[in-house]
Protein backbone atom coordinates (compact mmCIF):
# COMPACT_ATOMS: atom_id res chain seq x y z
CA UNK A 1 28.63 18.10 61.97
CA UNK A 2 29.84 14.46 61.16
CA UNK A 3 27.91 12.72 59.24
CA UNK A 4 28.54 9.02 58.29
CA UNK A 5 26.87 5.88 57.50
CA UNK A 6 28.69 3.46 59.72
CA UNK A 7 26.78 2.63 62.88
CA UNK A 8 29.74 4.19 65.09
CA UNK A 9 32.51 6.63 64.86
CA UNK A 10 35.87 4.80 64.77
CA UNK A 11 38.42 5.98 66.87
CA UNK A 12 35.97 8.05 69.35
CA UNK A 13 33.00 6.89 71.90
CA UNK A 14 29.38 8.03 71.97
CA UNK A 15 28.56 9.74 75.23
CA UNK A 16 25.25 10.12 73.71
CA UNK A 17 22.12 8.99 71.37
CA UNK A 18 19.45 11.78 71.00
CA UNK A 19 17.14 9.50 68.65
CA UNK A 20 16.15 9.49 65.01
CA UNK A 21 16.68 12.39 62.94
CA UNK A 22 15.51 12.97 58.92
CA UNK A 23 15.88 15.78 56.38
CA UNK A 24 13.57 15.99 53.23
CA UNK A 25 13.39 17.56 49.97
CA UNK A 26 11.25 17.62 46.99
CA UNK A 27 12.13 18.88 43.70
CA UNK A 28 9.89 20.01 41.00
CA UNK A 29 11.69 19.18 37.33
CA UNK A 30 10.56 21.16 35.18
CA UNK A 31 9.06 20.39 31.81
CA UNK A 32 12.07 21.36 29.38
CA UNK A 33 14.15 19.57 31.93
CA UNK A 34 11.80 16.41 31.21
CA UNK A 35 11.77 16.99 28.03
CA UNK A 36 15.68 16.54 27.18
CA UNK A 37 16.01 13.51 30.03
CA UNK A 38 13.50 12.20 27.38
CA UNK A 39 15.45 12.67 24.46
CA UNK A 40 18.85 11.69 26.54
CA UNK A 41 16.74 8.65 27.20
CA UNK A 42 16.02 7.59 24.17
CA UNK A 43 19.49 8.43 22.15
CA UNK A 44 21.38 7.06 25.60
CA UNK A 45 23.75 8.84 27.82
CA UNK A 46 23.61 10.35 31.27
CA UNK A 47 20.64 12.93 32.18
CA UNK A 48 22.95 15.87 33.54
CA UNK A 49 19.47 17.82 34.53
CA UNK A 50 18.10 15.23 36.68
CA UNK A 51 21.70 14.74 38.16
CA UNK A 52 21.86 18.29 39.57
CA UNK A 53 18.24 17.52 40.45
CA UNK A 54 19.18 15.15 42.69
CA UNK A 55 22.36 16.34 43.79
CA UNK A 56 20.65 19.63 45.11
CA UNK A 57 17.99 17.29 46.83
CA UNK A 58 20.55 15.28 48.50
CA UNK A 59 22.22 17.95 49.56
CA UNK A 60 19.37 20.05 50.87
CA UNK A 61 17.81 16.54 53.05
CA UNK A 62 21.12 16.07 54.46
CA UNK A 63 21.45 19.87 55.71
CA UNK A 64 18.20 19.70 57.20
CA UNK A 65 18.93 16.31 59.23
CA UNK A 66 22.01 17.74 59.94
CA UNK A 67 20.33 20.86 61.55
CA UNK A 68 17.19 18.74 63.33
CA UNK A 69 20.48 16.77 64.85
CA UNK A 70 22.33 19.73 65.86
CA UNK A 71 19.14 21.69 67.52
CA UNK A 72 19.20 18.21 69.69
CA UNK A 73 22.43 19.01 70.80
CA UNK A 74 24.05 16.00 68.37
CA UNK A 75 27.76 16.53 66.91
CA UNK A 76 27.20 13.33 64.70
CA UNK A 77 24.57 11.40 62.61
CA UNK A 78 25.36 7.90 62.34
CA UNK A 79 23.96 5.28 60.33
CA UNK A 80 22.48 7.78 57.75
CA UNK A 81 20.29 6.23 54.98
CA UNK A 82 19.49 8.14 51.95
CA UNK A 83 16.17 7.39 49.84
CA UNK A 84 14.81 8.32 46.84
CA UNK A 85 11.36 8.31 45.31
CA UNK A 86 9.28 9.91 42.62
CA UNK A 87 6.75 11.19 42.91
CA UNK A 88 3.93 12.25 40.00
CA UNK A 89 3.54 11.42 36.28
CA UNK A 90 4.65 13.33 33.23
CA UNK A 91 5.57 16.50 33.53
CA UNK A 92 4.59 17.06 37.22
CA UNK A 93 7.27 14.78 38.26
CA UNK A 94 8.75 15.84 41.27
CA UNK A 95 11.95 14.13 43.02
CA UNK A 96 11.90 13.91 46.88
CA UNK A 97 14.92 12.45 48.96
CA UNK A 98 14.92 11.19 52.34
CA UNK A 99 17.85 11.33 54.76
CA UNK A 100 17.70 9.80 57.88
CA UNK A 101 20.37 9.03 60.83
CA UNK A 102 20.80 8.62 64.51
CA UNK A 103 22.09 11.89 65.79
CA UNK A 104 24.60 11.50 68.41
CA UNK A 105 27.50 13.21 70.64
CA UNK A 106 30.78 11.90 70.19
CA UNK A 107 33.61 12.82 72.37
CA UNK A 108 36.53 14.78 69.69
């Protein structure tokens, strides 16, 4: 499955647009994971446990759009958007991503 964030596929021509297609995940961080992005915070420095975190979340919205798309009969998603957002307070926090595209069929 292509995926890309240009509105088109250069080089090749869409025989066909199947519609809007999205992927979600949400993450639960868990408390010791909180608790050293805290410190990492505080001292500076990047939070490698809310990197993976999101990483995994990216990856795991994408697959799903990717799969909605492909049970359309799509080859492509174009124009894919990512979002983030979180979501809770404390230690609940919980990390969702959003990935959204127009799934398409692109002549190879």
């Amino acid at each position: 499955m292509l995926v890309t964030t240009t509105p088109n596929i250069e080089g090749h021509h869409i025989t066909d647009y199947y519609g809007l297609v999205s992927g979600e995940a949400i993450l639960g961080a868990n408390i010791f994971k909180d608790f050293f992005a805290g410190i990492r915070d505080i001292v500076g420095g990047r939070s490698a446990a809310y990197e993976g975190e999101l990483r995994k979340a990216k990856q795991t919205a994408v697959a799903e759009m990717c799969a909605n798309a492909s049970a359309m009969g799509a080859n492509a998603v174009i124009a894919v958007d990512l979002d983030y957002e979180s979501i809770g307070s404390g230690s609940g926090n919980m990390l969702m991503v959003t990935a959204s595209g127009t799934a398409v069929r692109y002549e190879e």
